[in-house]
PDB file of N, CA and C in Angstrom:
ATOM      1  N   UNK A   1      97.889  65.667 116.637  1.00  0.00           N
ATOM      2  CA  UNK A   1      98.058  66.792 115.726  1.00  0.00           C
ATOM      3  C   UNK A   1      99.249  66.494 114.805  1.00  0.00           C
ATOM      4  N   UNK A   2      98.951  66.595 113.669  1.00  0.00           N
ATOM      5  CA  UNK A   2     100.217  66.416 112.471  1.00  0.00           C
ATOM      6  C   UNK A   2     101.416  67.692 112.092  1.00  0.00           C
ATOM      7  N   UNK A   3     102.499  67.241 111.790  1.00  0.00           N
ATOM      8  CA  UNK A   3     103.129  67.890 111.780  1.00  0.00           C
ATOM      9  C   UNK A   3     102.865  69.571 111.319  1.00  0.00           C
ATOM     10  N   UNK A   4     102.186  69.565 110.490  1.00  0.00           N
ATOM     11  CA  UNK A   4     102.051  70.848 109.447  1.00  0.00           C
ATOM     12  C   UNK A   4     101.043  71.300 110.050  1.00  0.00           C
ATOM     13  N   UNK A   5      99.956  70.845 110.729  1.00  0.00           N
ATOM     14  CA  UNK A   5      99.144  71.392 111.930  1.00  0.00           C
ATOM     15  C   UNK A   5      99.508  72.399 113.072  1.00  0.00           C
ATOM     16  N   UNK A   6     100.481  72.085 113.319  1.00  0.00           N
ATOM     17  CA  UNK A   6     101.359  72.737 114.503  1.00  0.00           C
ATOM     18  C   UNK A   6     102.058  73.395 113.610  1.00  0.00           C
ATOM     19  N   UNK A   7     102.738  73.581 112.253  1.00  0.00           N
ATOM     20  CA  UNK A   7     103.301  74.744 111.954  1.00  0.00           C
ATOM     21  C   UNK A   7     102.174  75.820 111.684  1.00  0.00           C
ATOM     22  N   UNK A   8     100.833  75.643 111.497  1.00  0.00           N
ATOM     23  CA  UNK A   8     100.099  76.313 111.264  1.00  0.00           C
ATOM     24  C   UNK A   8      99.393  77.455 112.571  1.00  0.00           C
ATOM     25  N   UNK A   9     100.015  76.505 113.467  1.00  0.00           N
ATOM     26  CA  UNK A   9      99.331  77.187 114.530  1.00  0.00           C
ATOM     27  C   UNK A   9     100.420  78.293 115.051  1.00  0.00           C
ATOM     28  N   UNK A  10     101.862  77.507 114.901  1.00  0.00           N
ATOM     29  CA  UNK A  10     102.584  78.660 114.925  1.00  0.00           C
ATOM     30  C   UNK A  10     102.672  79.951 114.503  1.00  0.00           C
ATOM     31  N   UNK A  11     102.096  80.199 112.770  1.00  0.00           N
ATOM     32  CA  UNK A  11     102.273  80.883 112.063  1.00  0.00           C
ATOM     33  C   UNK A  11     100.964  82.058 112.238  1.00  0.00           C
ATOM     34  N   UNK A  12      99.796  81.518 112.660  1.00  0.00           N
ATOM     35  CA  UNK A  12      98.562  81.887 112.473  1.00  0.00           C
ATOM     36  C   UNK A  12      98.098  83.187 111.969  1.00  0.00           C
ATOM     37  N   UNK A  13      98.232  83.204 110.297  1.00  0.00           N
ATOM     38  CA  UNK A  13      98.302  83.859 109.774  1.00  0.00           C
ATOM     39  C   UNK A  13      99.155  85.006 109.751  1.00  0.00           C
ATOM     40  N   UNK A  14     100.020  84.693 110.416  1.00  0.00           N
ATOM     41  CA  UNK A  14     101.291  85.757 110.077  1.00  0.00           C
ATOM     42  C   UNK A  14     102.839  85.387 109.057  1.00  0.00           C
ATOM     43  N   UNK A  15     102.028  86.013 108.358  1.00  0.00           N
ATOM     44  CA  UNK A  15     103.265  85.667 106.746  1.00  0.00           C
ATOM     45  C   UNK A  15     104.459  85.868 106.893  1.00  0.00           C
ATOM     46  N   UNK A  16     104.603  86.869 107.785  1.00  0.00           N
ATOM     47  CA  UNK A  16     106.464  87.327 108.308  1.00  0.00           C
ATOM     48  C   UNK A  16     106.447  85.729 108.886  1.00  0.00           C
ATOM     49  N   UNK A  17     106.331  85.173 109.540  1.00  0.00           N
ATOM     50  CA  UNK A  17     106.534  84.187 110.682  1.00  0.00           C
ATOM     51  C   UNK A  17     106.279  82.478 109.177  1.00  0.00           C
ATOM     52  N   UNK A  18     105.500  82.737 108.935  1.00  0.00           N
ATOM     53  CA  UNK A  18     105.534  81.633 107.793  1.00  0.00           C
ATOM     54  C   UNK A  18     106.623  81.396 107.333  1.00  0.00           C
ATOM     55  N   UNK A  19     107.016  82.792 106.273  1.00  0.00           N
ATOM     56  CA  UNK A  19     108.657  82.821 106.018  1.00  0.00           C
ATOM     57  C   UNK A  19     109.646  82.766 106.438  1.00  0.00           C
ATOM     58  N   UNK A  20     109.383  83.139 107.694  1.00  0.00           N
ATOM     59  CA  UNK A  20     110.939  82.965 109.005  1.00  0.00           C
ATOM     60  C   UNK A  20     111.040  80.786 108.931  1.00  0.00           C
ATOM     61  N   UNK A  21     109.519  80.737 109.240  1.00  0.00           N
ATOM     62  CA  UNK A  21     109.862  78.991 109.543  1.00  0.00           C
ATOM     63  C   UNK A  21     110.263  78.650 107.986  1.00  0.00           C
ATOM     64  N   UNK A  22     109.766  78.831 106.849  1.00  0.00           N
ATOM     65  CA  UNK A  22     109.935  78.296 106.218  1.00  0.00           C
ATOM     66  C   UNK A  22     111.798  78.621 105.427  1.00  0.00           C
ATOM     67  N   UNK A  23     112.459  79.762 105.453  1.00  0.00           N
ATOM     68  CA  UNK A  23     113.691  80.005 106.023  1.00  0.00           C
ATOM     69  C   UNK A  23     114.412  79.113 106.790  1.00  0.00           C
ATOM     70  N   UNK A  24     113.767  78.424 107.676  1.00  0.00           N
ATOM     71  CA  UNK A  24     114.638  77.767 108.202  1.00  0.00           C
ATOM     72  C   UNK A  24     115.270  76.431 107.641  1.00  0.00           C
ATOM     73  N   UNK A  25     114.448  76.105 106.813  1.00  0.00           N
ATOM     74  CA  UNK A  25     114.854  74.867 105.982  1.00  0.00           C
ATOM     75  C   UNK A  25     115.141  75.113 104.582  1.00  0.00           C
ATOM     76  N   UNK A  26     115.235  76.399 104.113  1.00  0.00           N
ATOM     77  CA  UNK A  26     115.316  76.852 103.034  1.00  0.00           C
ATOM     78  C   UNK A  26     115.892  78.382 102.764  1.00  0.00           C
ATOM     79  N   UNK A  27     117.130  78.965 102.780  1.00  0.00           N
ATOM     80  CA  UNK A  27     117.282  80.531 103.047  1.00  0.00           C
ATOM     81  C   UNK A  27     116.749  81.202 101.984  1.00  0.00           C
ATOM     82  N   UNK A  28     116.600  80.717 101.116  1.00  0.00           N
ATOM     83  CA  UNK A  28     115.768  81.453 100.000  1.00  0.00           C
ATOM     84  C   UNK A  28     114.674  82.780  99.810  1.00  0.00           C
ATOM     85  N   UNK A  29     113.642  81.406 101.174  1.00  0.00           N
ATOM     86  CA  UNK A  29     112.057  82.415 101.857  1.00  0.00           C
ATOM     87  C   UNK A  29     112.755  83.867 102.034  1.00  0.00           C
ATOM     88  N   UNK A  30     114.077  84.001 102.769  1.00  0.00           N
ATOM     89  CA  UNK A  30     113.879  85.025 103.182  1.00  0.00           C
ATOM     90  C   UNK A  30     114.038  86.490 101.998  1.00  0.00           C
ATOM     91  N   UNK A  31     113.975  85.949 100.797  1.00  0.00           N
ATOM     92  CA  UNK A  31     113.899  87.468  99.965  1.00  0.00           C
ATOM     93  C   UNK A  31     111.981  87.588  99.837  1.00  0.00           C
ATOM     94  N   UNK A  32     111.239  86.859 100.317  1.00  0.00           N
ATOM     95  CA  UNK A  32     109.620  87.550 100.616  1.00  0.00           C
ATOM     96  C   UNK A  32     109.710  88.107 102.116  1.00  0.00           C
ATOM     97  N   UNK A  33     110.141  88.111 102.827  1.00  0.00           N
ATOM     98  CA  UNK A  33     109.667  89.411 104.136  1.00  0.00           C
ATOM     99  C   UNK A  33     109.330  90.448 104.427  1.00  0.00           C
ATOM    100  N   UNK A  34     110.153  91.092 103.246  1.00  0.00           N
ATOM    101  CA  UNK A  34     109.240  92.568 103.013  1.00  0.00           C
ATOM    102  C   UNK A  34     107.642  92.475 102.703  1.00  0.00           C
ATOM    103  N   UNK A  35     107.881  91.598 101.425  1.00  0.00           N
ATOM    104  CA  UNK A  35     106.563  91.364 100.847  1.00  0.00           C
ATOM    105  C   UNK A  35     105.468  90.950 101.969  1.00  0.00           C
ATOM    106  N   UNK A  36     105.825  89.921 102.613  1.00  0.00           N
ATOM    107  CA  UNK A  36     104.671  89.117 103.513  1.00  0.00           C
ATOM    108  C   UNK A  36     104.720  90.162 104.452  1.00  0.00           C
ATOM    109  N   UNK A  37     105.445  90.934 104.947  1.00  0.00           N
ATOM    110  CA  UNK A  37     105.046  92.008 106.265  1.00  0.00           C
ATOM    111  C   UNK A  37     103.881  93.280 105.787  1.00  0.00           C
ATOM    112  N   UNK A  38     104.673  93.570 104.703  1.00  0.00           N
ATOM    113  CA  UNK A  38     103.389  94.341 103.863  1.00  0.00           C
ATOM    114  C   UNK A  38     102.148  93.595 103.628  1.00  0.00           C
ATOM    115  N   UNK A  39     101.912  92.333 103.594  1.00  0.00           N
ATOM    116  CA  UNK A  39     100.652  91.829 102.963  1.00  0.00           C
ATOM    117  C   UNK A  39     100.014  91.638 104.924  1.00  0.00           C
ATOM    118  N   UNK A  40     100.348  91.332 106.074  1.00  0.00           N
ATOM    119  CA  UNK A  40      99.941  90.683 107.297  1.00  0.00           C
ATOM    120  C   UNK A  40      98.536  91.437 107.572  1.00  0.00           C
ATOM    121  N   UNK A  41      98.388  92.781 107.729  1.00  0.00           N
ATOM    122  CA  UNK A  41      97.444  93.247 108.079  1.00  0.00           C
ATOM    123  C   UNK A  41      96.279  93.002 106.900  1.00  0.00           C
ATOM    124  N   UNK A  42      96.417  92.735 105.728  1.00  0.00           N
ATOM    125  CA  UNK A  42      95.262  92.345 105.175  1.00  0.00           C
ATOM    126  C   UNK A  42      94.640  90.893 105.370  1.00  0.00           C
ATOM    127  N   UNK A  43      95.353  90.432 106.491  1.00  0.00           N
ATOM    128  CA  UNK A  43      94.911  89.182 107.300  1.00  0.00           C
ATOM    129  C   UNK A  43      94.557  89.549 108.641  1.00  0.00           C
ATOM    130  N   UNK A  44      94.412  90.697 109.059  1.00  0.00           N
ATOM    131  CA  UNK A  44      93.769  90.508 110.498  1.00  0.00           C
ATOM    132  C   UNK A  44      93.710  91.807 109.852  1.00  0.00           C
ATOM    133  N   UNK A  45      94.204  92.945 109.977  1.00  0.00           N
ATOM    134  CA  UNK A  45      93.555  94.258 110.506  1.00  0.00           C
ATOM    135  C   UNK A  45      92.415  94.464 109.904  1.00  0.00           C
ATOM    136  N   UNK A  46      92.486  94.295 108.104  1.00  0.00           N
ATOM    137  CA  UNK A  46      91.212  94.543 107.472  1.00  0.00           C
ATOM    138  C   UNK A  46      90.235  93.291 107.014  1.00  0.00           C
ATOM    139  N   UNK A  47      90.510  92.384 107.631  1.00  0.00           N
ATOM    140  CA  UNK A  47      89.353  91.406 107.843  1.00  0.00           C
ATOM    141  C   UNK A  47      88.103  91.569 108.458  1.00  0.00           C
ATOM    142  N   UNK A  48      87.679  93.022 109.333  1.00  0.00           N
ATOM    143  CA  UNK A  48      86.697  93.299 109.734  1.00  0.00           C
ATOM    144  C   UNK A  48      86.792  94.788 109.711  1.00  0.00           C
ATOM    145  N   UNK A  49      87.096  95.498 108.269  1.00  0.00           N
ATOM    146  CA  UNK A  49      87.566  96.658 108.661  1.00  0.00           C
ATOM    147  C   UNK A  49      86.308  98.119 108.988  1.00  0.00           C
ATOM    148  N   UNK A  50      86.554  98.807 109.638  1.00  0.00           N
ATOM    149  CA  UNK A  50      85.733  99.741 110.032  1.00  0.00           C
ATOM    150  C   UNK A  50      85.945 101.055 108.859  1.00  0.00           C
ATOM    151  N   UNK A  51      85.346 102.169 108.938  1.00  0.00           N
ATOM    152  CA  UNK A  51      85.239 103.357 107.593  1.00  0.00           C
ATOM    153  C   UNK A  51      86.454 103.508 107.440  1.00  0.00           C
ATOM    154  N   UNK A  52      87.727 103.900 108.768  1.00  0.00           N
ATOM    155  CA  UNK A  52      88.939 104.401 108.857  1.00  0.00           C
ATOM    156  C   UNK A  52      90.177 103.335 108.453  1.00  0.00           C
ATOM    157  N   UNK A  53      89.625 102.035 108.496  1.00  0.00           N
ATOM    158  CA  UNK A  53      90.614 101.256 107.898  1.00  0.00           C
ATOM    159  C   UNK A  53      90.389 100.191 106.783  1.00  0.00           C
ATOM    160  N   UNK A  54      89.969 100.951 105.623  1.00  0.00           N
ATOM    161  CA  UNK A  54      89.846 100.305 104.553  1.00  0.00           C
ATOM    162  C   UNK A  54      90.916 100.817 103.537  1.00  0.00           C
ATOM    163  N   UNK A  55      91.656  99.622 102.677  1.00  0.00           N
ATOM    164  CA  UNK A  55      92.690 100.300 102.253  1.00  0.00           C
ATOM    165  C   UNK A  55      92.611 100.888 100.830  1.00  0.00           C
ATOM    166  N   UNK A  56      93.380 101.699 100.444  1.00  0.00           N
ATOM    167  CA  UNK A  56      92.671 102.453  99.698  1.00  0.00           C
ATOM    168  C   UNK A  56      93.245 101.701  98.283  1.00  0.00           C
ATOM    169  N   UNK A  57      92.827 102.123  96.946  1.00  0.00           N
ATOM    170  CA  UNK A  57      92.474 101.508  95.702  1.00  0.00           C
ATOM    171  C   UNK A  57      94.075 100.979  95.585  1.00  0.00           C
ATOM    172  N   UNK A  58      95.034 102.195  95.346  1.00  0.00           N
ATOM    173  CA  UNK A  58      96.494 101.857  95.131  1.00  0.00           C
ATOM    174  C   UNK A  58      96.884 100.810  96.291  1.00  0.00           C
ATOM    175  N   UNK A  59      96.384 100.859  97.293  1.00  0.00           N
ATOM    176  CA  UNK A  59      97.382 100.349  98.420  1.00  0.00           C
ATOM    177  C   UNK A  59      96.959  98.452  98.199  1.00  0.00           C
ATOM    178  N   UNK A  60      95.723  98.101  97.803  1.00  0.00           N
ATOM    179  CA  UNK A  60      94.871  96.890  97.585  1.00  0.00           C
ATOM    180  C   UNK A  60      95.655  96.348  96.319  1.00  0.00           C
ATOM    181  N   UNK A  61      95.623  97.662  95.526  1.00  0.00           N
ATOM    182  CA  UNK A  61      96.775  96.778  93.826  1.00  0.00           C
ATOM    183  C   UNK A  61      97.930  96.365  94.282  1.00  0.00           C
ATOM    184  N   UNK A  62      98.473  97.206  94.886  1.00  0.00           N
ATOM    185  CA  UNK A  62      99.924  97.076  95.626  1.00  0.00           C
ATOM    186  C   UNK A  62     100.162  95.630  95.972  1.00  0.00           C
ATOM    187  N   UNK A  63      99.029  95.374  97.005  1.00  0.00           N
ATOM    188  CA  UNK A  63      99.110  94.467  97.860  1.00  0.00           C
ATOM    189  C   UNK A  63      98.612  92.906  97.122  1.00  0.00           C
ATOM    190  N   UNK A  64      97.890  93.427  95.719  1.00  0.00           N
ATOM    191  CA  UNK A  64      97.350  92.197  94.928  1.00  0.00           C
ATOM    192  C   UNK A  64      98.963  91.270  94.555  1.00  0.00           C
ATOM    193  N   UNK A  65      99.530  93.071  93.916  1.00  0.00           N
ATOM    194  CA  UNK A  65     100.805  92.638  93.183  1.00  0.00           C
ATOM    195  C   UNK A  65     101.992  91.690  93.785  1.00  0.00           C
ATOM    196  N   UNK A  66     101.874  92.561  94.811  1.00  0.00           N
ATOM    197  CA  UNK A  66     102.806  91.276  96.286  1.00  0.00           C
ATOM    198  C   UNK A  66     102.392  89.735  96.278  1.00  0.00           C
ATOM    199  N   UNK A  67     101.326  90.256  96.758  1.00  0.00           N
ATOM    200  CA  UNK A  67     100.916  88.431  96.706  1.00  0.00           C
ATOM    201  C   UNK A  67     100.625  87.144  95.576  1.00  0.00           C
ATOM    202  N   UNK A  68     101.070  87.958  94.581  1.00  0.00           N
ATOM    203  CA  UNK A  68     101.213  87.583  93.331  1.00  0.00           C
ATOM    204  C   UNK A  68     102.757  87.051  93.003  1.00  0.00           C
ATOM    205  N   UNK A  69     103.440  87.984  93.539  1.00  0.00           N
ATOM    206  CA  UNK A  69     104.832  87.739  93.402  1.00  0.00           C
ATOM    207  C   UNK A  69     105.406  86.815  94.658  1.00  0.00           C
ATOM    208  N   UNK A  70     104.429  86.137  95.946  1.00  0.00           N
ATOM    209  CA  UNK A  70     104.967  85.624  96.618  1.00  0.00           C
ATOM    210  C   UNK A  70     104.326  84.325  96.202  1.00  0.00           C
ATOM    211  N   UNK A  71     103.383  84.361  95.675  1.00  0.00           N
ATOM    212  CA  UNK A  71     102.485  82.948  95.146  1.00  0.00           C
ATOM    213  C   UNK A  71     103.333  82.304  93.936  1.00  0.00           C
ATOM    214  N   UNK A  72     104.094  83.358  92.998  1.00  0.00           N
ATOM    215  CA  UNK A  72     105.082  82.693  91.850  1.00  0.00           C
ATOM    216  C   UNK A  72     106.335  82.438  92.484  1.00  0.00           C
ATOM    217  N   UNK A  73     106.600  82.712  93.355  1.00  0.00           N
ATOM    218  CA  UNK A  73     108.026  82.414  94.089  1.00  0.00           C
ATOM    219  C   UNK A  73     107.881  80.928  94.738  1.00  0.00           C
ATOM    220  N   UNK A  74     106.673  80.741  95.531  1.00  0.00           N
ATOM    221  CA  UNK A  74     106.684  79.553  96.288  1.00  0.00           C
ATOM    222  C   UNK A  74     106.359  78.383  94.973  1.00  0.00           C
ATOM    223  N   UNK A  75     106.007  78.665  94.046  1.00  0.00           N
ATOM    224  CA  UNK A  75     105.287  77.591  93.296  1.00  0.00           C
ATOM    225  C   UNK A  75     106.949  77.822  92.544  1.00  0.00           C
ATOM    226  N   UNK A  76     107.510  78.759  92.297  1.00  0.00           N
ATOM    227  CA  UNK A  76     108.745  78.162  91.413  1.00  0.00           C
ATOM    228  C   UNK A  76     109.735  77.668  92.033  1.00  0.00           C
ATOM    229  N   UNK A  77     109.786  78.147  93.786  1.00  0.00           N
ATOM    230  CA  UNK A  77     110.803  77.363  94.628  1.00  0.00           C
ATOM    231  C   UNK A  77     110.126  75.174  94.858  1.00  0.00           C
ATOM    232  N   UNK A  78     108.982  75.393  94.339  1.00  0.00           N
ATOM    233  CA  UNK A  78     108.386  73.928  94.930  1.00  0.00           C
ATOM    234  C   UNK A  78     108.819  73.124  93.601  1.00  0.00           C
ATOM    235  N   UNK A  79     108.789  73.808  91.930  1.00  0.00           N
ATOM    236  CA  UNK A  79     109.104  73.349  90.950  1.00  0.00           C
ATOM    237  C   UNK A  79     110.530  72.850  91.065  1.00  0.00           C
ATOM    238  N   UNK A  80     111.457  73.703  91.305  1.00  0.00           N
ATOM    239  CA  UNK A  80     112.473  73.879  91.421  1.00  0.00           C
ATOM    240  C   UNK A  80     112.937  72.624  92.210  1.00  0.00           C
ATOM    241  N   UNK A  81     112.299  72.100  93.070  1.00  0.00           N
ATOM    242  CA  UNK A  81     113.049  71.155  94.601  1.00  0.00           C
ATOM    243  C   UNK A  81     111.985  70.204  93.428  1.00  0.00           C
ATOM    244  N   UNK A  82     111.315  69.707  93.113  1.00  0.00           N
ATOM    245  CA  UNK A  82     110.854  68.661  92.688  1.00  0.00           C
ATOM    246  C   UNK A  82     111.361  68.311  91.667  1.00  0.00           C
ATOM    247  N   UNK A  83     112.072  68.974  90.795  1.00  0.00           N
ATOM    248  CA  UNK A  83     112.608  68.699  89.765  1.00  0.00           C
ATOM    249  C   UNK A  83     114.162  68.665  89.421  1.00  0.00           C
ATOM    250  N   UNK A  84     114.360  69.539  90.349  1.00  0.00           N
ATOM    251  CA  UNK A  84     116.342  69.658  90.401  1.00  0.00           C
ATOM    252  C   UNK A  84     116.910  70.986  89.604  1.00  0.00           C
ATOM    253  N   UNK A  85     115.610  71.294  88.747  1.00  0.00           N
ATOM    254  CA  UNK A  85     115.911  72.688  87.202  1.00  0.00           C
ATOM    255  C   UNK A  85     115.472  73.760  87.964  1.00  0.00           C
ATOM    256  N   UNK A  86     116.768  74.524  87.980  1.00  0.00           N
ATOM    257  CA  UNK A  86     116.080  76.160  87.942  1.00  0.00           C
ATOM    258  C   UNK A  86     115.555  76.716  86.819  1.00  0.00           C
ATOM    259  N   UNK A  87     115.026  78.115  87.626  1.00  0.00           N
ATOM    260  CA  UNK A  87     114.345  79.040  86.747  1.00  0.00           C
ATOM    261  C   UNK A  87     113.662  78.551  85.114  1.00  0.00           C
ATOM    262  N   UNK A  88     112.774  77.536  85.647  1.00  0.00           N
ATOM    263  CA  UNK A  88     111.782  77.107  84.949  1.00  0.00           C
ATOM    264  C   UNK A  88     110.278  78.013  84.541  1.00  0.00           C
ATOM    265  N   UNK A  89     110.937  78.775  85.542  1.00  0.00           N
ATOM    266  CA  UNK A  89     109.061  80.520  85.119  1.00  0.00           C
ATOM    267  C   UNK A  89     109.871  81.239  84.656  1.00  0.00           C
TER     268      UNK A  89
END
């Protein structure tokens, strides 16, 4: 099993826990935790959701918007280490 295999299994789909490991080599991650704790259950709870747990219109934008803002963070923290230049977005 390769390295990033086993972080995966650690994490298994839990975004709080992604960011904690990825925190560890980087303190940065940790301004998404809010974000990724808010986004977790749209990885398991409503992946098979029943009438009572579907989320509702605002709560889905909400949650688009998050993961939007954690997808431009990781791609500008990866710019950022590959290149040496901040705040290049």
């Amino acid at each position: 099993m390769q390295e990033h295999e086993r972080w995966l299994k650690v994490v298994d789909r839990d975004l709080v826990k992604l960011a904690a490991l990825c925190s560890q080599f980087d303190k940065v991650f940790e301004k998404i935790f809010h974000d990724a704790g808010h986004l977790n259950p749209f990885s398991t709870k409503f992946r098979y959701p029943t009438d009572f747990e579907i989320p509702n219109f605002q709560d889905t934008k909400n949650s688009i918007q998050r993961t939007e803002k954690i997808v431009n963070f990781v791609l500008k923290r990866i710019a950022e280490l590959e290149t040496g230049q901040k705040d290049l977005f």
